[in-house]
Protein backbone atom coordinates (compact mmCIF):
# COMPACT_ATOMS: atom_id res chain seq x y z
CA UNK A 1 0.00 0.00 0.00
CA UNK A 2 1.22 4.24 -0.74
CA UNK A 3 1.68 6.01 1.81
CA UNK A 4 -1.08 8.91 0.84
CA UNK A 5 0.60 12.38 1.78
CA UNK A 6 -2.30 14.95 1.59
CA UNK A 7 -2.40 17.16 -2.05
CA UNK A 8 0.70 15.09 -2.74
CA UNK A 9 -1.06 11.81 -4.50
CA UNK A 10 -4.16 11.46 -6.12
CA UNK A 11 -4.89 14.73 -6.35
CA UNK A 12 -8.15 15.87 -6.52
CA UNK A 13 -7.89 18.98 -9.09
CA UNK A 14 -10.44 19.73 -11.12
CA UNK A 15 -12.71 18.36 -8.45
CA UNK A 16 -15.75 20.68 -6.67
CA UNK A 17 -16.36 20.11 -3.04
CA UNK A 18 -18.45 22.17 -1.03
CA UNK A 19 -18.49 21.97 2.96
CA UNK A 20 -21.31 22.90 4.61
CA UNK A 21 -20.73 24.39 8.05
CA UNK A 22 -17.12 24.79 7.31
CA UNK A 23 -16.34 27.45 9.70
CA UNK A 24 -14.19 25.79 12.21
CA UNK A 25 -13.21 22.44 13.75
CA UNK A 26 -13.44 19.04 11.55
CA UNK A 27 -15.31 20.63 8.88
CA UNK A 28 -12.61 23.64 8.63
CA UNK A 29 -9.55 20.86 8.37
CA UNK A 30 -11.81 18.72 5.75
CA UNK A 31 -12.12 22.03 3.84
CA UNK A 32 -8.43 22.95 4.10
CA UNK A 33 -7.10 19.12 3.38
CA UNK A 34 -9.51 19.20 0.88
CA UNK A 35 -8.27 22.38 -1.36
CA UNK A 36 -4.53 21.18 -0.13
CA UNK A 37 -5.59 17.92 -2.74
CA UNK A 38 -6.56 20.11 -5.44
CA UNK A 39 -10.31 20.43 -5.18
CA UNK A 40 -11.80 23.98 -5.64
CA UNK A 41 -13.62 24.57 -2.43
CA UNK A 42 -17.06 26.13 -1.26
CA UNK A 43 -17.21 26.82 2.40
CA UNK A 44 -20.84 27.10 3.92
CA UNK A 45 -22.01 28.83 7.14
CA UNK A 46 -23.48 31.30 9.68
CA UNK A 47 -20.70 32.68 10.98
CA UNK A 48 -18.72 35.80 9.05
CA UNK A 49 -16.78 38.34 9.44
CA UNK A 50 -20.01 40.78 9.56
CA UNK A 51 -21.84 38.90 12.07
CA UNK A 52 -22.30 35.88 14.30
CA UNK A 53 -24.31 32.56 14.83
CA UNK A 54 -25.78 31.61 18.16
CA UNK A 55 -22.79 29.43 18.53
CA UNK A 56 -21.15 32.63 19.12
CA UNK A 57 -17.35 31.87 18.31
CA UNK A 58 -15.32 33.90 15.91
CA UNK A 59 -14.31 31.58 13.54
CA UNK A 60 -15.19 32.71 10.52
CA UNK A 61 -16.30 31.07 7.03
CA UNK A 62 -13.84 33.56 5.44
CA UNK A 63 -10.88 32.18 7.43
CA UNK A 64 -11.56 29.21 6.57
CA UNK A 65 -11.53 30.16 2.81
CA UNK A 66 -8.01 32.57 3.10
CA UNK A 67 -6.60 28.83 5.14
CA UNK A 68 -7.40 26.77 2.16
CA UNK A 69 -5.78 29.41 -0.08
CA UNK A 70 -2.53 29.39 1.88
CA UNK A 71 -2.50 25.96 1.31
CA UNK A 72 -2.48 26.51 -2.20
CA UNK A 73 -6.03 25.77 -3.20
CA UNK A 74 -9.11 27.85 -4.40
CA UNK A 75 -12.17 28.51 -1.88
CA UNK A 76 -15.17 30.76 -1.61
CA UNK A 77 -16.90 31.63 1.26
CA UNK A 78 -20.61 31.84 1.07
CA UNK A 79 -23.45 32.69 3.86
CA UNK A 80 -25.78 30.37 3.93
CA UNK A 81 -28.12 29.28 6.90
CA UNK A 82 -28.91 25.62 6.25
CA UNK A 83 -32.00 25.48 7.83
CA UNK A 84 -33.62 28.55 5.57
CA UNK A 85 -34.84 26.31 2.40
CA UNK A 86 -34.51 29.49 -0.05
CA UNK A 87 -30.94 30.28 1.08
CA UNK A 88 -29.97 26.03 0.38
CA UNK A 89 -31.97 26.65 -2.97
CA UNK A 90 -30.11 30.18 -3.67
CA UNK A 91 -26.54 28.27 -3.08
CA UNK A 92 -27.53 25.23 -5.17
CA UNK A 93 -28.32 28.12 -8.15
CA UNK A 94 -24.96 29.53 -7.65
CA UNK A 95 -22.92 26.87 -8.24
CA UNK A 96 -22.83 24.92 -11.65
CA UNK A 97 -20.96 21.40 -10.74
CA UNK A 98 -20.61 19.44 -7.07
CA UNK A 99 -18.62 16.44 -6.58
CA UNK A 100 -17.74 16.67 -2.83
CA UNK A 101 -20.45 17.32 -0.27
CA UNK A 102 -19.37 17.37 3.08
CA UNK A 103 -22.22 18.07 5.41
CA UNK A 104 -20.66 19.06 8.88
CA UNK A 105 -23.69 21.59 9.74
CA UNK A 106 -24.20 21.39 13.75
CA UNK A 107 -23.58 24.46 16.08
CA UNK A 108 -26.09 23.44 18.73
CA UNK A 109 -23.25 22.92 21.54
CA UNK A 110 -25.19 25.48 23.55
CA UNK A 111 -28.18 23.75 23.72
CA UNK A 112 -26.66 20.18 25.07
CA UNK A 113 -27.86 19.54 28.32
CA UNK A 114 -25.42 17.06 29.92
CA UNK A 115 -26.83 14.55 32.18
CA UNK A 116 -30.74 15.49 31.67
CA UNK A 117 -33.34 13.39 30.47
CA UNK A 118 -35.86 14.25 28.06
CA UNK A 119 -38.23 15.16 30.56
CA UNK A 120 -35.79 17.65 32.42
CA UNK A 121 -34.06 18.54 29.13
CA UNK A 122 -34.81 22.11 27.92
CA UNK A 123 -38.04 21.39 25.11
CA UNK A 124 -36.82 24.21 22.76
CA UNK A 125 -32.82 23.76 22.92
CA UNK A 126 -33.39 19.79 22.55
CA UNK A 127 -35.95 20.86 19.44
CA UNK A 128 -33.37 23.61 18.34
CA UNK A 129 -30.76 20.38 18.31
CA UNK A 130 -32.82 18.22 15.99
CA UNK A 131 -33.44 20.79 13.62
CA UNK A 132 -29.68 21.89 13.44
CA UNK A 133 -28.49 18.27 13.47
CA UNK A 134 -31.52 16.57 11.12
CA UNK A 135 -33.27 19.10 9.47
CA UNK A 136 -30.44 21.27 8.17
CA UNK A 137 -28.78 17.96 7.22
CA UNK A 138 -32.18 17.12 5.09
CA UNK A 139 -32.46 20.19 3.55
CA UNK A 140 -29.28 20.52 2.04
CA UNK A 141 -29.21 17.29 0.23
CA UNK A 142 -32.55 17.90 -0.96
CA UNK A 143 -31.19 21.33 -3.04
CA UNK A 144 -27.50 20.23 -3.36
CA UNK A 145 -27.81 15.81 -4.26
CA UNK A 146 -29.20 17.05 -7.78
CA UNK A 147 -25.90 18.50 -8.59
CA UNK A 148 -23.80 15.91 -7.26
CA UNK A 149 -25.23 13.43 -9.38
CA UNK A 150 -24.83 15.59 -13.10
CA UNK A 151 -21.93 13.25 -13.09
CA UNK A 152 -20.48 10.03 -12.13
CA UNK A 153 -18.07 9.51 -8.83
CA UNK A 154 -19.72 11.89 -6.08
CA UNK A 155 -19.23 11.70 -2.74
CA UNK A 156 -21.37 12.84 0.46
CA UNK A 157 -20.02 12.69 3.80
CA UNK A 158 -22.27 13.08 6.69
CA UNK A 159 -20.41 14.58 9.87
CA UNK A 160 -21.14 12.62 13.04
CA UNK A 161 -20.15 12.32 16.43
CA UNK A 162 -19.40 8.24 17.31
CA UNK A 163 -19.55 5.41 15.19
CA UNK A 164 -22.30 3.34 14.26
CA UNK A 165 -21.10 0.89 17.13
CA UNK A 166 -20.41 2.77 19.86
CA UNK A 167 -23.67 4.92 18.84
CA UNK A 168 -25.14 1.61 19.26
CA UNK A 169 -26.35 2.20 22.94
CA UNK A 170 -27.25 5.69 23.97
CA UNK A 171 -24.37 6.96 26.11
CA UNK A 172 -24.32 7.51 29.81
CA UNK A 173 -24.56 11.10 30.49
CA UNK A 174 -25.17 12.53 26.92
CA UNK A 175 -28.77 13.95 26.22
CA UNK A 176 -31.67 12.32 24.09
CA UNK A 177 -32.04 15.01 21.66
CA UNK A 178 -28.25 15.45 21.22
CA UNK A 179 -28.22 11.25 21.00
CA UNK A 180 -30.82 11.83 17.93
CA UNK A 181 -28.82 14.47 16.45
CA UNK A 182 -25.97 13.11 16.13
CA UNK A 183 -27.23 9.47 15.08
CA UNK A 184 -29.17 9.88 12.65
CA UNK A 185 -26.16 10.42 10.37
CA UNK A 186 -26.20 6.71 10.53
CA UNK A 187 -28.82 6.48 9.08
CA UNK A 188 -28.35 9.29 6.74
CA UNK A 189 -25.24 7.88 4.93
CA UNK A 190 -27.48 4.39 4.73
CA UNK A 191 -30.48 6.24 3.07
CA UNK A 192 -28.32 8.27 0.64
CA UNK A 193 -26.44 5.52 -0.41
CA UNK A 194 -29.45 3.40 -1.68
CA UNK A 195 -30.37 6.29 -3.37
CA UNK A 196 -27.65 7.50 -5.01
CA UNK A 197 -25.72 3.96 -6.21
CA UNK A 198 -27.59 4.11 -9.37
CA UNK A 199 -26.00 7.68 -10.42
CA UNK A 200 -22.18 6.16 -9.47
CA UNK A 201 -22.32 8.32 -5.81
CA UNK A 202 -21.42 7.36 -2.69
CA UNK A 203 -22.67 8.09 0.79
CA UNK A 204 -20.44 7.62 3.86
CA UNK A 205 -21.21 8.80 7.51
CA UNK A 206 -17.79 10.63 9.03
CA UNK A 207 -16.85 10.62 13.06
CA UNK A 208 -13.65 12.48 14.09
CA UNK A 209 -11.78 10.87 17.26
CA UNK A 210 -11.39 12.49 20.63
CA UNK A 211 -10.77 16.09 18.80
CA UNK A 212 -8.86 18.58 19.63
CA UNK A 213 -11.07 21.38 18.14
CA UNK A 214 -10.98 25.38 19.33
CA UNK A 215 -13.74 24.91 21.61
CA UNK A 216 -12.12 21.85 22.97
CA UNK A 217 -9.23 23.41 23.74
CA UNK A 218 -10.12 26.41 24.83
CA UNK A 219 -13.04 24.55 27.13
CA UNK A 220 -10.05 23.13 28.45
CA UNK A 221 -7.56 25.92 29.25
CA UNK A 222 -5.19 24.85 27.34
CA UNK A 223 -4.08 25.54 23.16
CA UNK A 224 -2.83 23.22 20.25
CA UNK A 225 0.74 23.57 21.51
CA UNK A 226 0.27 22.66 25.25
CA UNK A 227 -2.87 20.65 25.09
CA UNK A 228 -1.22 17.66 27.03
CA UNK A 229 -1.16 19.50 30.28
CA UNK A 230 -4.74 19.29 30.07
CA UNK A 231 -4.12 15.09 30.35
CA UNK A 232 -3.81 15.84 34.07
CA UNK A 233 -7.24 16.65 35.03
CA UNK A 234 -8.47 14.66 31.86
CA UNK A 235 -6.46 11.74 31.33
CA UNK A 236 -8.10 9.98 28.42
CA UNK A 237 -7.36 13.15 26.30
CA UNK A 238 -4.06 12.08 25.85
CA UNK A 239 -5.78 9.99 23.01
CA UNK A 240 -7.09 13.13 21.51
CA UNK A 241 -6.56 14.47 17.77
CA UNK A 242 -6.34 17.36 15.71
CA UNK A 243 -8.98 18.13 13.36
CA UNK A 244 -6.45 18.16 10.72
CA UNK A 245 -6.29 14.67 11.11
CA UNK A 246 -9.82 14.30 10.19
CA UNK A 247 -9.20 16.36 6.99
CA UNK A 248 -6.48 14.15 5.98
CA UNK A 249 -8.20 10.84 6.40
CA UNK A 250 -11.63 12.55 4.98
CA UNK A 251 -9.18 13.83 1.66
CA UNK A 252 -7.46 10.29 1.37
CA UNK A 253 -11.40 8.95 0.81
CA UNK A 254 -12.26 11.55 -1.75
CA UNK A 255 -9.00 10.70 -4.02
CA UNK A 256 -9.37 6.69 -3.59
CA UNK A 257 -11.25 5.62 -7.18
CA UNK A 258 -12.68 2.42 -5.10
CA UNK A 259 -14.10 4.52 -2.42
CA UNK A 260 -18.10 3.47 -3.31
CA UNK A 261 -17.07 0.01 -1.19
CA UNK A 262 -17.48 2.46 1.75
CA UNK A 263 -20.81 3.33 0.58
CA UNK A 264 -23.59 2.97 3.48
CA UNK A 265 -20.87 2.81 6.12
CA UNK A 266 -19.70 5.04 8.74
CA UNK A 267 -16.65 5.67 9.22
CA UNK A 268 -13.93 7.20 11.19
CA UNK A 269 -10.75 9.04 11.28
CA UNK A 270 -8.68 6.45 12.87
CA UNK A 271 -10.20 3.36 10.53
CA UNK A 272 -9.84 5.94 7.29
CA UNK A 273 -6.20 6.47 8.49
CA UNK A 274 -5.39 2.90 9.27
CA UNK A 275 -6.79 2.07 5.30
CA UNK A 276 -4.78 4.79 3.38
CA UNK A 277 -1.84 5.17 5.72
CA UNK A 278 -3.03 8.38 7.05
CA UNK A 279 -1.02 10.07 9.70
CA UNK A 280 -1.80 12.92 12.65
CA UNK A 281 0.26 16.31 12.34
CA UNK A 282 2.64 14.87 15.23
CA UNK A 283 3.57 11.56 12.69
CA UNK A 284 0.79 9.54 15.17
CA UNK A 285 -2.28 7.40 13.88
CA UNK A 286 -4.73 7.89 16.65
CA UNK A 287 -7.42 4.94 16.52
CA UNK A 288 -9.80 7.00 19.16
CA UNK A 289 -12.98 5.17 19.34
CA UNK A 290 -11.42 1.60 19.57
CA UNK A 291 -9.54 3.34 22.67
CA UNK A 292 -12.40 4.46 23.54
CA UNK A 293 -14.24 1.41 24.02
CA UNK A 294 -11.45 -0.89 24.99
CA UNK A 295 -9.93 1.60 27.42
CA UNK A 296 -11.57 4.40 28.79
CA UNK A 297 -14.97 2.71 29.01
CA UNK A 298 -13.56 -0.19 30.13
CA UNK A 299 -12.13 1.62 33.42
CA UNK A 300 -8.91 1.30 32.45
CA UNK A 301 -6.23 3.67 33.24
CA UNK A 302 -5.14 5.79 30.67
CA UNK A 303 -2.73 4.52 28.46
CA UNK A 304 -2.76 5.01 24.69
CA UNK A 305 0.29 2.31 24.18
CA UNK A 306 -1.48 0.27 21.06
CA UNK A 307 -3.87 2.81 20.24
CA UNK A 308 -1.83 5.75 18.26
């Protein structure tokens, strides 16, 4: 097997890819790995320069577009609130050819509810999570899947939060409506798969690792450079990633011509890196959610010997 060095081998000029909710975190790295590859890139979101989303962060859709272009790829940075049909409809006008869609719409962190259930759980924030998680996810392949399929070979990747596995059994101390939210992809990437194999597309469900995003590390006092002396107080984030990673591994799946056998599936960073030879920023190969499972929730003590 080739080692796959991001926008070094199978390039993906020539390509479009648009990412939906690319304004920071996963989605920003998929963007940026993306355009690294070669793929002229549409970035999607609330958040700009002029004004922000009720996530209320200032990352910004426009830094996301000047990152891809210091990596040497092409970007534009469009506003576009996914859950406003016209503005989905508006963006599908604008844009001629689509043969990326990566759907990483969320931004309903501030409506999570740790440790509630349903019947103590806020009605509105848990509703406000389903429509930012589901809807907006529905809506935008119902405008944008008619472009992807003009041609032969598209992809859709569906940003999630677990795989299908561990999302198996609703987590201890997670929230119903955020459970719902962030599931469904599952059964997003099945649906859109079925639907799309007769037009040559494929439909894949995509979960980061433990990830080491801004509001990660910022929740945790610490930044990209020093983020281990956050292990301390939180030991099983010394199996934590950056979202670069994630772009990498999501990149490596857009240039592989065989990628349809992934069709249906969902998938993760540290499986996608494991396949294509994938490796973190720090040379590492971070296999998260098997640590996850075999480690953390196993009571174990932290120790990621075996598992990056």
């Amino acid at each position: 097997m080739v080692r796959r060095e991001a926008g070094r081998m199978n390039t993906l000029s020539g390509k479009v890819a648009l990412v939906a909710g690319g304004t920071r975190g996963a989605s920003r790295a998929i963007a940026v790995e993306l355009g690294r590859a070669g793929a002229f890139v549409y970035v999607t979101g609330r958040t700009t320069r002029a004004g922000r989303s009720e996530v209320d962060r200032p990352e910004t859709i426009e830094e996301t577009a000047e990152l891809i272009e210091k990596a040497g790829g092409q970007a534009e940075a469009i506003r576009v609130d996914h859950l406003v049909p016209d503005e989905v409809a508006a963006l599908a006008e604008r844009i001629e050819s689509l043969d990326i869609l990566v759907d990483g719409l969320w931004g309903g962190d501030k409506h999570l509810g740790w440790d509630k259930p349903v019947w103590e759980h806020d009605l509105a924030a848990g509703l406000r999570m389903i429509r930012l998680g589901i809807d907006a996810h529905l809506i935008t392949s119902h405008f944008l899947l008619p472009l992807l399929i003009k041609r032969p070979g598209g992809l859709v990747v569906e940003l999630t939060d677990g795989t299908a596995e561990y999302n198996a059994k609703y987590r201890e101390g997670t929230s119903l409506p955020f459970y719902l939210a962030k599931a469904s992809a599952h059964l997003l990437a099945i649906g859109e798969a079925a639907e799309l194999a007769s037009f040559g597309a494929t439909a894949v469900a995509f979960t980061p690792g433990y990830l080491r995003s801004e509001a990660m590390l910022e929740g945790y006092g610490v930044t990209e450079e020093n983020w281990r002396d956050a292990c301390g107080r939180v030991p099983h984030f010394e199996i934590s990633e950056t979202p670069t990673f994630s772009g990498r591994t999501v990149a490596a799946l857009a240039a592989d011509p065989d990628r349809h056998r992934w069709s249906g599936r969902t998938v993760s960073s540290g499986e996608l890196a494991k396949e294509y030879e994938v490796d973190d920023v720090d040379g590492s190969r971070p296999d998260a959610w098997r640590y996850l499972a075999e480690v953390a929730e196993a009571g174990k003590p932290a120790d990621t010997t075996g598992y990056r």
